[in-house]
ModelCIF file with pLDDT and N, C-alpha, C, O atoms, coordinates in Angstrom:
data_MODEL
#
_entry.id   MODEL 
#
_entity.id                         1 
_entity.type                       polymer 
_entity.pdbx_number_of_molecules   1 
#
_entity_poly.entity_id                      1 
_entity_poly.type                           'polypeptide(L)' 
_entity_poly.nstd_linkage                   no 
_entity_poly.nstd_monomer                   no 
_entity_poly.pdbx_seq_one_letter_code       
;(UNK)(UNK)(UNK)(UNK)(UNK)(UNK)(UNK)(UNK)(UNK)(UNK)(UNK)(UNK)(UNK)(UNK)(UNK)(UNK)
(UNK)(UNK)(UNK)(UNK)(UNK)(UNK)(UNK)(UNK)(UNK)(UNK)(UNK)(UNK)(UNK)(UNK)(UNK)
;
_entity_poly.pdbx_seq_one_letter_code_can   XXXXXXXXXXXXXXXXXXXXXXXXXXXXXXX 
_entity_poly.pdbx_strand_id                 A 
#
loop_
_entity_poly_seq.entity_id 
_entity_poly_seq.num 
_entity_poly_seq.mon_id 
_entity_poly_seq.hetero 
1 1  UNK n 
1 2  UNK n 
1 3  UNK n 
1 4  UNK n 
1 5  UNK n 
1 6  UNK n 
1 7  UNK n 
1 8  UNK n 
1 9  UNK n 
1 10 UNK n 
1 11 UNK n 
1 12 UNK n 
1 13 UNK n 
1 14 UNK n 
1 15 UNK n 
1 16 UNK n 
1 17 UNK n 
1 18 UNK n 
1 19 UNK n 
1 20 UNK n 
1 21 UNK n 
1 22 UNK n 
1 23 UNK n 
1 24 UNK n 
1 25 UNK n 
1 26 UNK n 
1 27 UNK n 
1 28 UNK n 
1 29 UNK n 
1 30 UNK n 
1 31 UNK n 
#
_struct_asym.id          A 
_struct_asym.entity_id   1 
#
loop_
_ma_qa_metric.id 
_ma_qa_metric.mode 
_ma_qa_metric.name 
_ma_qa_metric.software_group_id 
_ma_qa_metric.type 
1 global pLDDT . pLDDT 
2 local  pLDDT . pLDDT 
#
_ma_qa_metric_global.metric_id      1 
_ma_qa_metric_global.metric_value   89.87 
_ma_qa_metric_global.model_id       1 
_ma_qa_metric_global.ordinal_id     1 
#
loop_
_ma_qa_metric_local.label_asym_id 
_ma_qa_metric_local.label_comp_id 
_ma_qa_metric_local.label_seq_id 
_ma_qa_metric_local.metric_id 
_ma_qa_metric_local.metric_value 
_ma_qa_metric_local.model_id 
_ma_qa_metric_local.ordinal_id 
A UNK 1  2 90.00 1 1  
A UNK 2  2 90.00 1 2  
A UNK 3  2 89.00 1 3  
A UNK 4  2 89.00 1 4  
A UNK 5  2 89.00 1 5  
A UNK 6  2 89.00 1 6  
A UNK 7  2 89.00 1 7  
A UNK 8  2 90.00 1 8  
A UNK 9  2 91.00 1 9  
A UNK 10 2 92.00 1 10 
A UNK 11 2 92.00 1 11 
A UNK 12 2 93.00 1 12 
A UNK 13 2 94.00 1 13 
A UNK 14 2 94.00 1 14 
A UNK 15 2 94.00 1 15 
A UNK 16 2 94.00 1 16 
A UNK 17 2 94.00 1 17 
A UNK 18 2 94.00 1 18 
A UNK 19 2 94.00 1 19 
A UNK 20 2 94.00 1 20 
A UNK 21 2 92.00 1 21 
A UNK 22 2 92.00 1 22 
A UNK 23 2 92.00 1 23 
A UNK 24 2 90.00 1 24 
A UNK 25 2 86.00 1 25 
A UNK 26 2 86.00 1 26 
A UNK 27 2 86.00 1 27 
A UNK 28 2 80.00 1 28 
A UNK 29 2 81.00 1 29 
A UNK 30 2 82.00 1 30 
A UNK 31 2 84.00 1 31 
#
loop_
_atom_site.group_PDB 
_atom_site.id 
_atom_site.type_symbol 
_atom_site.label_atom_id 
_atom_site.label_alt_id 
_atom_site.label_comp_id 
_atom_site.label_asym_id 
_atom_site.label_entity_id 
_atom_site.label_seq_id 
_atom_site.pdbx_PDB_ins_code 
_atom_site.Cartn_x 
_atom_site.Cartn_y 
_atom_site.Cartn_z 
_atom_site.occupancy 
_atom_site.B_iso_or_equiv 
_atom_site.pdbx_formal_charge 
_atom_site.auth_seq_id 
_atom_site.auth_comp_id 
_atom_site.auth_asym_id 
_atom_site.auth_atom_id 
_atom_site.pdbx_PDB_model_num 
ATOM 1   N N  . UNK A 1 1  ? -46.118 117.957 114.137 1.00 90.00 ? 1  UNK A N  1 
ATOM 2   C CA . UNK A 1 1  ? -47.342 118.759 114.316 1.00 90.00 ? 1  UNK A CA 1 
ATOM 3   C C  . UNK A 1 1  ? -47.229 119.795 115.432 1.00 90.00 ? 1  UNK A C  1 
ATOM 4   O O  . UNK A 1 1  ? -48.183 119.909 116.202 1.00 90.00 ? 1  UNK A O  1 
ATOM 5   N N  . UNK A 1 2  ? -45.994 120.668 115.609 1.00 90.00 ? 2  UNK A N  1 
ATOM 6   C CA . UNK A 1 2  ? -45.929 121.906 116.480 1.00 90.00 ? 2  UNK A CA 1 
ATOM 7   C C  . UNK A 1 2  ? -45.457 122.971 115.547 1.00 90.00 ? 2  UNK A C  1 
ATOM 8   O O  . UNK A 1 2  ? -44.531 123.026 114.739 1.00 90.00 ? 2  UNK A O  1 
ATOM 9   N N  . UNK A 1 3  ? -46.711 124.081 116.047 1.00 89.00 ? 3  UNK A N  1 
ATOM 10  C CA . UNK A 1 3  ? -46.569 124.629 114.887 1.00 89.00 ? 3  UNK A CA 1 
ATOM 11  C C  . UNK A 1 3  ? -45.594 126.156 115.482 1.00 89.00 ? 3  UNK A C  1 
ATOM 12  O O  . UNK A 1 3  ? -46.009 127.204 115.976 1.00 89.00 ? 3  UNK A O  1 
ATOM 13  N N  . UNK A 1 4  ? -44.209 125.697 115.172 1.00 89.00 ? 4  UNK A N  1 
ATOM 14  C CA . UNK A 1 4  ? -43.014 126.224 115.947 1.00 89.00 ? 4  UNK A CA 1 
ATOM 15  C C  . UNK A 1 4  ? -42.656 127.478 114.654 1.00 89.00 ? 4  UNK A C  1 
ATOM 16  O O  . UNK A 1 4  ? -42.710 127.234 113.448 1.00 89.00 ? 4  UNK A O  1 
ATOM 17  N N  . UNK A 1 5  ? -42.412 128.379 115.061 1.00 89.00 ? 5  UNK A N  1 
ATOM 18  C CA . UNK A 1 5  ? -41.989 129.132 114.044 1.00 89.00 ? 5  UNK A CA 1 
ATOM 19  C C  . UNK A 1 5  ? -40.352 129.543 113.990 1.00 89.00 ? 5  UNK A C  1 
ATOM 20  O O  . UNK A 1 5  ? -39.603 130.265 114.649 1.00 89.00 ? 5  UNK A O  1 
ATOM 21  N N  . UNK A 1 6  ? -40.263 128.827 113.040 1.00 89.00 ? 6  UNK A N  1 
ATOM 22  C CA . UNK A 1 6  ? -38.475 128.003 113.131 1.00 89.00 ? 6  UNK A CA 1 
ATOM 23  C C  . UNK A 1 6  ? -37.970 127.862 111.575 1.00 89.00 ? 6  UNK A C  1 
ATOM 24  O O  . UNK A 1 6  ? -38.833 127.369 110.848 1.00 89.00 ? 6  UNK A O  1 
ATOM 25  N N  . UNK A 1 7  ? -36.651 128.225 110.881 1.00 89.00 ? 7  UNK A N  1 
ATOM 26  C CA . UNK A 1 7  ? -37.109 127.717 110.325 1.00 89.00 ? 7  UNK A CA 1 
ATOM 27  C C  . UNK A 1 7  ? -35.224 126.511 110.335 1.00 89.00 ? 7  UNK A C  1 
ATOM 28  O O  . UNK A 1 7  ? -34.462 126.596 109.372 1.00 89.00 ? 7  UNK A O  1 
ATOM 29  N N  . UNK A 1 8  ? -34.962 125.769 111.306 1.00 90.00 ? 8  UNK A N  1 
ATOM 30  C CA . UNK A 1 8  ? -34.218 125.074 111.586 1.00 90.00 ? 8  UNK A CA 1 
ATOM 31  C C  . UNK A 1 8  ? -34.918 123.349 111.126 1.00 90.00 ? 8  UNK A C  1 
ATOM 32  O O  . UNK A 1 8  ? -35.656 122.698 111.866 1.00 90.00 ? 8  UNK A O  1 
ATOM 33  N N  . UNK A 1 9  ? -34.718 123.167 110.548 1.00 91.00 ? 9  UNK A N  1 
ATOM 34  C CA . UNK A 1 9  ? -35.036 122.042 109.765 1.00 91.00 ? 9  UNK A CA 1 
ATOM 35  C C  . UNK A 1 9  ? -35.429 120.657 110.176 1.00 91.00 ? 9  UNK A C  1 
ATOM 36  O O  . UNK A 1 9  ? -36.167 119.783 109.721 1.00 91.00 ? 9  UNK A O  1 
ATOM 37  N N  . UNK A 1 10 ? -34.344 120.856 111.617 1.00 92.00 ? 10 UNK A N  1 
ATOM 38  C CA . UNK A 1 10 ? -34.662 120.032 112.776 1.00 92.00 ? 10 UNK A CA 1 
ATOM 39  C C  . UNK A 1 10 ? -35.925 119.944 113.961 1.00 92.00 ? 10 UNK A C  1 
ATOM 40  O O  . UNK A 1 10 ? -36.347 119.063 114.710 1.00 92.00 ? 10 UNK A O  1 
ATOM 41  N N  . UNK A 1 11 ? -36.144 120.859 113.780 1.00 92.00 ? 11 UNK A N  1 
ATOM 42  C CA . UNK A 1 11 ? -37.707 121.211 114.763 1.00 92.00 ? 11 UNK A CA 1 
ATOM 43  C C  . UNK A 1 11 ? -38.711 121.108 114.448 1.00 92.00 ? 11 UNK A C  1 
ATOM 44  O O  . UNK A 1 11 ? -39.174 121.768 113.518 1.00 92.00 ? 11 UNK A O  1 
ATOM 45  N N  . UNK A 1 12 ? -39.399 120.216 115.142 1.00 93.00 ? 12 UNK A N  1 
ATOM 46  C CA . UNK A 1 12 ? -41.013 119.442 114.768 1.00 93.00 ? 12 UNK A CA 1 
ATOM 47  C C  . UNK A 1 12 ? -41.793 121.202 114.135 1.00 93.00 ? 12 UNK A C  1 
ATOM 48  O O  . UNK A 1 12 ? -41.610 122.330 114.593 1.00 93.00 ? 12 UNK A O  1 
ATOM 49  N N  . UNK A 1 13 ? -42.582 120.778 113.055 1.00 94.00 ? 13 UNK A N  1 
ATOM 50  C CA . UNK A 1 13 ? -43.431 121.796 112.525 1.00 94.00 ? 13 UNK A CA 1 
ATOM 51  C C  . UNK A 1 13 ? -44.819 121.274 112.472 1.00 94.00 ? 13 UNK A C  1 
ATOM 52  O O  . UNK A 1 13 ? -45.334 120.328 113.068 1.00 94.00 ? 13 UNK A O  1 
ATOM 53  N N  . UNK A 1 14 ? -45.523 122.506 111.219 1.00 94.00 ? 14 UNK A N  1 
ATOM 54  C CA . UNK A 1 14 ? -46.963 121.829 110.930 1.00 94.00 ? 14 UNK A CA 1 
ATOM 55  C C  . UNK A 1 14 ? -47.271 122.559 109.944 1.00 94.00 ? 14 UNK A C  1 
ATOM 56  O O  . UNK A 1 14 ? -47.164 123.784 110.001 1.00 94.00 ? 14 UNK A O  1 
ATOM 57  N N  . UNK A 1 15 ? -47.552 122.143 109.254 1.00 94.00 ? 15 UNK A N  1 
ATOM 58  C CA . UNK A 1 15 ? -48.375 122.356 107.523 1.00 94.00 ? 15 UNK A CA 1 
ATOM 59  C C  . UNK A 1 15 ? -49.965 122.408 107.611 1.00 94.00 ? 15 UNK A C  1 
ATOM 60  O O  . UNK A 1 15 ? -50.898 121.871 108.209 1.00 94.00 ? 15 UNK A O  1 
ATOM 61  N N  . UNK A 1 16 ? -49.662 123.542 106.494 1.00 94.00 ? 16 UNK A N  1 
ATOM 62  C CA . UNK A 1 16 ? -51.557 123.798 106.118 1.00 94.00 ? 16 UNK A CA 1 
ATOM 63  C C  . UNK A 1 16 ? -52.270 122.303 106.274 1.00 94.00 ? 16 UNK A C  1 
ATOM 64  O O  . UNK A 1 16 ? -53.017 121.866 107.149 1.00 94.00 ? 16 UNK A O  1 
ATOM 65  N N  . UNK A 1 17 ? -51.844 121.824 105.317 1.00 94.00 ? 17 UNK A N  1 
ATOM 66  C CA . UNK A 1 17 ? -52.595 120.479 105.052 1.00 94.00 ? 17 UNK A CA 1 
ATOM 67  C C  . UNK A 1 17 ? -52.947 119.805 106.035 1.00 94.00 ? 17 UNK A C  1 
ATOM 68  O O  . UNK A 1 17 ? -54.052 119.264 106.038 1.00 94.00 ? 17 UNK A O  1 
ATOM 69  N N  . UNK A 1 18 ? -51.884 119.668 107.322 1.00 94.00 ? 18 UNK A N  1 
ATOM 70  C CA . UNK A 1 18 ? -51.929 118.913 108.331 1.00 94.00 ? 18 UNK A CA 1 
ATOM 71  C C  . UNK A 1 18 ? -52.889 119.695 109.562 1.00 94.00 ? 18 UNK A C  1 
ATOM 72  O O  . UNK A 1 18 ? -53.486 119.103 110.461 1.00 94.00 ? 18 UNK A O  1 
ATOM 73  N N  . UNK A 1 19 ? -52.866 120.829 109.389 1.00 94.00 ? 19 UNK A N  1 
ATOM 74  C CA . UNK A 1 19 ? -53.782 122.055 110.221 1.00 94.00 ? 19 UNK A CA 1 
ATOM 75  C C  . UNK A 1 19 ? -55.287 121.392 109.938 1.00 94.00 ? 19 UNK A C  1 
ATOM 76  O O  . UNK A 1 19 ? -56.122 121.022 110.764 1.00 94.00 ? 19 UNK A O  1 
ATOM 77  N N  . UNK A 1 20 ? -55.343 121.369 108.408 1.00 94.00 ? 20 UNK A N  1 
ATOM 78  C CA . UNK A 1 20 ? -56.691 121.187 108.424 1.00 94.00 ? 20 UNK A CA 1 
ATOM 79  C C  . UNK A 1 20 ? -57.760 119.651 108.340 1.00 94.00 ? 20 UNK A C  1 
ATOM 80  O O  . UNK A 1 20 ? -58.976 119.498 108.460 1.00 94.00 ? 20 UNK A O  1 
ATOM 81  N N  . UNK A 1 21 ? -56.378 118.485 108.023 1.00 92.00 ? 21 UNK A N  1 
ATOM 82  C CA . UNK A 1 21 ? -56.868 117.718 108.347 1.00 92.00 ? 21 UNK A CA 1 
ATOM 83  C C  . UNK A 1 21 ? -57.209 117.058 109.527 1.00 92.00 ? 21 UNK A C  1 
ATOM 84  O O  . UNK A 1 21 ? -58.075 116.195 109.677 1.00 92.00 ? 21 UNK A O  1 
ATOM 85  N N  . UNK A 1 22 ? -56.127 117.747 110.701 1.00 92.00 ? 22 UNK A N  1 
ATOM 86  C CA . UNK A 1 22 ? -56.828 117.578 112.292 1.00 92.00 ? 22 UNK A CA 1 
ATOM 87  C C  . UNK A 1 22 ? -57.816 117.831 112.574 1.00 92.00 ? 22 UNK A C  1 
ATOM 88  O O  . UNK A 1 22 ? -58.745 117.104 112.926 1.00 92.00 ? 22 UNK A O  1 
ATOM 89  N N  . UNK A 1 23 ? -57.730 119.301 112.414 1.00 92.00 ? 23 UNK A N  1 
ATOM 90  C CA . UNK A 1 23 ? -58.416 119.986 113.046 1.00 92.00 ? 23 UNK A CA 1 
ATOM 91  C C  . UNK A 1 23 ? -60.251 120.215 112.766 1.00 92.00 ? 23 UNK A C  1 
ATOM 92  O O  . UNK A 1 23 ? -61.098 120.400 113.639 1.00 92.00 ? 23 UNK A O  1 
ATOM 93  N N  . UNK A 1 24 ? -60.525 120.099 110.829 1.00 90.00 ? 24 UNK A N  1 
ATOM 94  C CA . UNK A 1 24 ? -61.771 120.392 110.635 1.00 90.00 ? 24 UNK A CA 1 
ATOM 95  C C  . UNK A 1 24 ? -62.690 119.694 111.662 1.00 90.00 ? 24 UNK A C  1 
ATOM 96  O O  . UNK A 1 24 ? -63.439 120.260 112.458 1.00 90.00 ? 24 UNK A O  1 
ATOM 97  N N  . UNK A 1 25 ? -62.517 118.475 111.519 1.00 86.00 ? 25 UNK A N  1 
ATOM 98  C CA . UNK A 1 25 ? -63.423 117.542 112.420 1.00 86.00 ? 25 UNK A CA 1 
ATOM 99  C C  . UNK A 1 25 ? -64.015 118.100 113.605 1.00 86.00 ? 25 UNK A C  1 
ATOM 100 O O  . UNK A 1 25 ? -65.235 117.963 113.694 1.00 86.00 ? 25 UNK A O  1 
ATOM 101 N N  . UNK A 1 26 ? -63.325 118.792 114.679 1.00 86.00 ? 26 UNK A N  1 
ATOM 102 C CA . UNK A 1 26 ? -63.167 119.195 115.868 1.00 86.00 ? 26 UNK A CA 1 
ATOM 103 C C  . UNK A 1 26 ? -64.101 120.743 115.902 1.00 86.00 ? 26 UNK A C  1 
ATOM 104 O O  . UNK A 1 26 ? -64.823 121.187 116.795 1.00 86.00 ? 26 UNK A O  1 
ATOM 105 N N  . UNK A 1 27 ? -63.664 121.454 114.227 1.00 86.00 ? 27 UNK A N  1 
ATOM 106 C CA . UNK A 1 27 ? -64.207 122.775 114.589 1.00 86.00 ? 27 UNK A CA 1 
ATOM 107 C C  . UNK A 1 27 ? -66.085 122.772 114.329 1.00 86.00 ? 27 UNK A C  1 
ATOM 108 O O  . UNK A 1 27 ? -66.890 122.008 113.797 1.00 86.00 ? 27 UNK A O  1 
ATOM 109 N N  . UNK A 1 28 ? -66.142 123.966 114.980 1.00 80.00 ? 28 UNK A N  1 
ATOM 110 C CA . UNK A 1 28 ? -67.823 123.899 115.491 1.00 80.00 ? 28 UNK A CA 1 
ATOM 111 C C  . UNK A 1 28 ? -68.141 124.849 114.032 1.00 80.00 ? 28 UNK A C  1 
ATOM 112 O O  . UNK A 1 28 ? -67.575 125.891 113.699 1.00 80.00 ? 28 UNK A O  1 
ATOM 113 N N  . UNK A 1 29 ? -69.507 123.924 113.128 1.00 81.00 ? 29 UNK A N  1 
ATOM 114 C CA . UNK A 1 29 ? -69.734 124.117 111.796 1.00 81.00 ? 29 UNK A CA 1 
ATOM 115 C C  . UNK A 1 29 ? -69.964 125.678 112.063 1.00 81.00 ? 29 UNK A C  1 
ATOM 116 O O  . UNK A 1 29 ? -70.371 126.008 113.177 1.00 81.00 ? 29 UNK A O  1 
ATOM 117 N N  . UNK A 1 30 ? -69.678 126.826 110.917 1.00 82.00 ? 30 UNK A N  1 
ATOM 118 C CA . UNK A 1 30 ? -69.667 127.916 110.708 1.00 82.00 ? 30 UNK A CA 1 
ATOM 119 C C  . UNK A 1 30 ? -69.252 128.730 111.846 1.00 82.00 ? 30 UNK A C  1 
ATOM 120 O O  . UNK A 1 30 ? -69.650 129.891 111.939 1.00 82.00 ? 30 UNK A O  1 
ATOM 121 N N  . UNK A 1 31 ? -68.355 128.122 112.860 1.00 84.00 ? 31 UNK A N  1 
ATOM 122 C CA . UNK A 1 31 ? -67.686 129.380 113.832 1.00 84.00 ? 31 UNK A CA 1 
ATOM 123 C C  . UNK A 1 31 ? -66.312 129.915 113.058 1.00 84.00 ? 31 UNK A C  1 
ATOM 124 O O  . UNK A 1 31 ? -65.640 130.821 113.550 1.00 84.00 ? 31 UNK A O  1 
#
């Protein structure tokens, strides 16, 4: 979940999917 812009195969990343299943929770409704 670092959303590294890489594209070495070895280096922690982060996916849409994973963007938004953190994150919706957290964001403030309609900002």
């Amino acid at each position: 979940n670092a959303s590294i812009l890489s594209w070495n195969l070895l280096d922690s990343t982060r996916t849409i999917t994973a963007t938004i299943a953190a994150e919706l929770a957290e964001a403030v409704f309609g900002g």
